[in-house]
N, C-alpha and C. Protein backbone atom coordinates (compact mmCIF):
# COMPACT_ATOMS: atom_id res chain seq x y z
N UNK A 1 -1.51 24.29 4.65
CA UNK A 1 -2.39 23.37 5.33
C UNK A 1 -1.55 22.59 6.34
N UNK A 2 -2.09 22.61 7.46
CA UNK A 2 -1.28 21.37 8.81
C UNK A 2 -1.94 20.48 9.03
N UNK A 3 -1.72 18.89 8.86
CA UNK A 3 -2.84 18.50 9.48
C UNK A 3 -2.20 17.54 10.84
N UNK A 4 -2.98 17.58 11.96
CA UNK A 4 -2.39 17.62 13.11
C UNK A 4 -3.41 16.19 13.49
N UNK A 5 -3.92 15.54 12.48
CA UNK A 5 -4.41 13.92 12.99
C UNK A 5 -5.22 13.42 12.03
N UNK A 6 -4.89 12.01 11.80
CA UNK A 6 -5.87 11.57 11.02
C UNK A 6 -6.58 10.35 11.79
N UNK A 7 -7.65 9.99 11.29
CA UNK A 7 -8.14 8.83 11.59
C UNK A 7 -8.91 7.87 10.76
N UNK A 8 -8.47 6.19 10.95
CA UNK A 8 -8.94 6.17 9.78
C UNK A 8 -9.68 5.04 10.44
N UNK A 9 -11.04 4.49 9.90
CA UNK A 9 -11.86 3.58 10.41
C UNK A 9 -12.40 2.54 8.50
N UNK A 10 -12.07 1.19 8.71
CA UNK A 10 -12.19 -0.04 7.60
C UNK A 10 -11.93 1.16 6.20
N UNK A 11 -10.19 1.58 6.46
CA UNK A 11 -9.16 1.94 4.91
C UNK A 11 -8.84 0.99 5.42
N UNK A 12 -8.53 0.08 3.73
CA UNK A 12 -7.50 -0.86 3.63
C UNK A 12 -7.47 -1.68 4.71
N UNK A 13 -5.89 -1.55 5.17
CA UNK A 13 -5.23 -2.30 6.07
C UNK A 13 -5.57 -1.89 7.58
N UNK A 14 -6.81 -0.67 7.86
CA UNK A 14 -6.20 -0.31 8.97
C UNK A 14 -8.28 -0.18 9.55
N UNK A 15 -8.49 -1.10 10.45
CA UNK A 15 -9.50 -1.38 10.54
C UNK A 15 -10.46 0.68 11.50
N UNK A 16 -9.23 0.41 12.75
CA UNK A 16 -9.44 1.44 13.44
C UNK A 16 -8.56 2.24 14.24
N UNK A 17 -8.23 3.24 13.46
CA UNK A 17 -6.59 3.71 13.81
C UNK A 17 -6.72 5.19 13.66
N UNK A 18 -5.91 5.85 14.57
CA UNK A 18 -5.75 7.20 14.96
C UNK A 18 -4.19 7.53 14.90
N UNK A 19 -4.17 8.59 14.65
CA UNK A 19 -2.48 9.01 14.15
C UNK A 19 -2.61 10.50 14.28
N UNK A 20 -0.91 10.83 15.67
CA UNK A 20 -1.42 12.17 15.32
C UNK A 20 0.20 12.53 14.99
N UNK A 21 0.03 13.67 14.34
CA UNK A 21 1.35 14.76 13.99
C UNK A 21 1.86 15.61 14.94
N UNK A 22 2.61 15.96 14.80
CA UNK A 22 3.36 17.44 15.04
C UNK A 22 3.40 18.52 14.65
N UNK A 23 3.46 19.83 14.91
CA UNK A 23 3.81 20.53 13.48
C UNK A 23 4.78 20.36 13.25
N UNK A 24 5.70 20.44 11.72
CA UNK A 24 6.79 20.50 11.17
C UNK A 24 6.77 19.59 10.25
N UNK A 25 8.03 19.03 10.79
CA UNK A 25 8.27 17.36 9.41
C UNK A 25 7.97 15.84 10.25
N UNK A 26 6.91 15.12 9.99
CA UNK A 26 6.37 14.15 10.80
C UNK A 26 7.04 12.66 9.82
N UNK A 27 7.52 11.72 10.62
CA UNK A 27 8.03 10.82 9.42
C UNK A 27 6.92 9.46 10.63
N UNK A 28 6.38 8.40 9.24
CA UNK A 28 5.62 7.43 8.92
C UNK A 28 6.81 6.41 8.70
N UNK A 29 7.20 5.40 9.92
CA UNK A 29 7.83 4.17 9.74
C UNK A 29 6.86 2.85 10.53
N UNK A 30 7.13 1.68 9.50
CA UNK A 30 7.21 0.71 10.10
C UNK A 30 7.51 -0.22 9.41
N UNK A 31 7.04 -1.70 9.53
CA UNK A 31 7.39 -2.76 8.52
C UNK A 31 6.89 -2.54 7.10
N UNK A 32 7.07 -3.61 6.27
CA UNK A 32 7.03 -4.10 5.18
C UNK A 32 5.10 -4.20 5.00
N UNK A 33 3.96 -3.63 5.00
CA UNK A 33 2.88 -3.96 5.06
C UNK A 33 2.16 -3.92 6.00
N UNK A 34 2.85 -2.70 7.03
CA UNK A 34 2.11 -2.20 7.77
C UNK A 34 0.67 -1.44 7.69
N UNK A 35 1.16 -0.69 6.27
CA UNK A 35 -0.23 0.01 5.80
C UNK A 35 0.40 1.55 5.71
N UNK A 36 1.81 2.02 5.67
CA UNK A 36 2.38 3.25 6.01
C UNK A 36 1.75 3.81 4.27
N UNK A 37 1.98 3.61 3.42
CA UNK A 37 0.93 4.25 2.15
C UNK A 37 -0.44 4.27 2.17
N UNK A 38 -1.12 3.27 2.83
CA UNK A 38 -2.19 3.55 3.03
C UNK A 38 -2.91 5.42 4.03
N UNK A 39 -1.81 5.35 4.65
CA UNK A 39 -2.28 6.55 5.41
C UNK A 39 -1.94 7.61 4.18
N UNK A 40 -0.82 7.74 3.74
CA UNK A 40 -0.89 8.54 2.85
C UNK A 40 -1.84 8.49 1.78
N UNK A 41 -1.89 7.52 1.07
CA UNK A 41 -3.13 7.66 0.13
C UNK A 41 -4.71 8.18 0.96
N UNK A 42 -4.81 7.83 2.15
CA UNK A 42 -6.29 8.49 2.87
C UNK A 42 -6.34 9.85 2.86
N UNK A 43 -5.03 10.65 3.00
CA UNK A 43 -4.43 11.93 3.03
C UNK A 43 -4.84 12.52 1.90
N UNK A 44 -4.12 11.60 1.03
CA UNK A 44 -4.47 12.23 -0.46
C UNK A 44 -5.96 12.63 -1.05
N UNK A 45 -6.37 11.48 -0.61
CA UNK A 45 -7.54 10.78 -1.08
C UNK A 45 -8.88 12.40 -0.13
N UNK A 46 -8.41 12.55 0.82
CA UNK A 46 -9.36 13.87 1.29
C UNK A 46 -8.85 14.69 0.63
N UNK A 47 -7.87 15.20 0.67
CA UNK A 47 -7.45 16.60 0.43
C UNK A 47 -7.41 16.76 -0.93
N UNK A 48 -7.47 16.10 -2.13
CA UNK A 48 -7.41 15.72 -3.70
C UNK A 48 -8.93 15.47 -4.44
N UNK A 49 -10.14 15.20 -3.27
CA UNK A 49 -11.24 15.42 -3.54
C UNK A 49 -12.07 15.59 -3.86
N UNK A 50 -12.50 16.30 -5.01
CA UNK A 50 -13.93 17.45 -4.50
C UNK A 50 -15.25 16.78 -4.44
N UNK A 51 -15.94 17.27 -3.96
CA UNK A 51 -17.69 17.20 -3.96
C UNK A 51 -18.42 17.84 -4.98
N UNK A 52 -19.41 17.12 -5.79
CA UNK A 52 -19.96 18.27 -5.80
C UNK A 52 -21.53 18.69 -5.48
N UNK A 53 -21.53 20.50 -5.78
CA UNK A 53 -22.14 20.94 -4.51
C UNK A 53 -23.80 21.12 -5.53
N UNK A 54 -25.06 20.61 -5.26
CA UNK A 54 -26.26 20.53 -5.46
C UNK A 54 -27.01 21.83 -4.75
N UNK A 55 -27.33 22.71 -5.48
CA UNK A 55 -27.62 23.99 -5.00
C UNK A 55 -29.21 24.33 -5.11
């Protein structure tokens, strides 16, 4: 799986924010409470998922 952007609109800390990648190894810096886990947990939080499906 690549994922090449996220966006996140009222997660947490991050009201309305766009983030994009690279392919390869992408590194997430900033301060102390920026919200840099928060993106990861949104990451998680899709891809760790499921739905379920009403047929």
């Amino acid at each position: 799986m690549e994922i090449l952007s996220v966006s996140l609109t009222n997660f947490k800390s991050h009201s309305d924010r766009q983030f994009s990648f690279q392919p390869g190894t992408n590194a997430i810096c900033g301060e102390n409470g920026a919200g840099k886990t928060s993106i990861l947990e949104a990451i998680a939080w899709v891809c760790l998922t499921t739905r379920a499906t009403i047929a």
